[in-house]
Protein backbone atom coordinates (compact mmCIF):
# COMPACT_ATOMS: atom_id res chain seq x y z
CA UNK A 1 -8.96 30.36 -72.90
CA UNK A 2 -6.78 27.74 -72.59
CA UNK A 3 -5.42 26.05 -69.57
CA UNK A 4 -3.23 24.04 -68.16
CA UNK A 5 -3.29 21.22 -65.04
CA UNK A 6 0.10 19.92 -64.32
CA UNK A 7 0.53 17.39 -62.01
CA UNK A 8 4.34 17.01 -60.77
CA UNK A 9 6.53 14.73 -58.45
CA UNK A 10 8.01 16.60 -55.46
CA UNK A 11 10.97 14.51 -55.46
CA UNK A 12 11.65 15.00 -58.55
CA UNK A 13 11.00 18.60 -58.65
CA UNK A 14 12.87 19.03 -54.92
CA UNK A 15 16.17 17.03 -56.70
CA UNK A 16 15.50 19.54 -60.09
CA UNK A 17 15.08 22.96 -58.64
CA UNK A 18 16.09 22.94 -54.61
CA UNK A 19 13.61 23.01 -52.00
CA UNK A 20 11.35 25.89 -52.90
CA UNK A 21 7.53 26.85 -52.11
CA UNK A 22 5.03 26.07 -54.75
CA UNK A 23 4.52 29.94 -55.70
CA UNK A 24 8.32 29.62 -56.47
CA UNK A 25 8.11 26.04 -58.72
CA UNK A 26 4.74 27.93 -60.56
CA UNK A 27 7.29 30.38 -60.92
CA UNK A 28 9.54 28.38 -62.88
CA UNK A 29 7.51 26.53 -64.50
CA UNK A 30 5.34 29.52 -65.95
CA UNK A 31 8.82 30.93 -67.07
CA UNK A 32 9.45 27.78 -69.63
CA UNK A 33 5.47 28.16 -70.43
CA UNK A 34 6.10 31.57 -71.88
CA UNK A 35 8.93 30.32 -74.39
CA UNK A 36 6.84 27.61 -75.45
CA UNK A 37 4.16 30.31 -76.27
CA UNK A 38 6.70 32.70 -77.96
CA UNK A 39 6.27 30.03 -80.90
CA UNK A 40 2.78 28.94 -80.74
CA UNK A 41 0.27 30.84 -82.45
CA UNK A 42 -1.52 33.18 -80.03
CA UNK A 43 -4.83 30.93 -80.35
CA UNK A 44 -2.65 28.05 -79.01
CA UNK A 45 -1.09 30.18 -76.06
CA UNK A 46 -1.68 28.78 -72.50
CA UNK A 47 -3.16 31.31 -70.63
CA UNK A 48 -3.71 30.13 -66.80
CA UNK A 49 -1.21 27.19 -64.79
CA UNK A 50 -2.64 25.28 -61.97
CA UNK A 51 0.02 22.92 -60.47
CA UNK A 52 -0.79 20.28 -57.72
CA UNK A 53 0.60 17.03 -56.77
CA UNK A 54 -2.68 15.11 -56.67
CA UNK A 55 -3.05 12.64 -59.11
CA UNK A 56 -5.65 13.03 -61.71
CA UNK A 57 -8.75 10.58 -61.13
CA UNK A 58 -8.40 7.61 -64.20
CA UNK A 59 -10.08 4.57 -65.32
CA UNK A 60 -9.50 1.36 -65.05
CA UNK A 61 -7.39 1.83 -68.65
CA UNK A 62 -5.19 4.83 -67.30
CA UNK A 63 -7.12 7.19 -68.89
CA UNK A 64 -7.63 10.94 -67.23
CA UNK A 65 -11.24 11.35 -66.44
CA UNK A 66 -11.84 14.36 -68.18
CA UNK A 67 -15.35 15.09 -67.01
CA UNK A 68 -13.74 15.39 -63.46
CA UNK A 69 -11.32 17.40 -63.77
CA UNK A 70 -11.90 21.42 -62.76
């Protein structure tokens, strides 16, 4: 299954879309998700969204630490 982690900037997001709950920007966000998917192949489809603001954890090179993310 694949999945997806986005991390976004409530500033930005606030300025984008309005002030809104984070149900509501999933919401939106899982809306543009399923046209992206409409031409992927279904083996390619993103399946599950988690959104958060929390930075992922990187090395010293700006790298995402893959291992730790869940």
């Amino acid at each position: 299954m694949l999945c997806a982690k986005i991390v976004y900037d409530e500033d930005l997001i606030k300025n984008e879309l309005g002030e809104k709950t984070e149900e509501e920007y999933k919401e939106k966000i899982w809306e543009e998700i399923k046209e992206i998917n409409k031409k992927l192949p279904d083996f390619k489809h993103i399946k599950k969204i988690e959104i958060t603001t929390e930075e992922f954890v990187k090395t010293t090179t700006h790298k995402i630490k893959r291992y730790m993310v869940k």
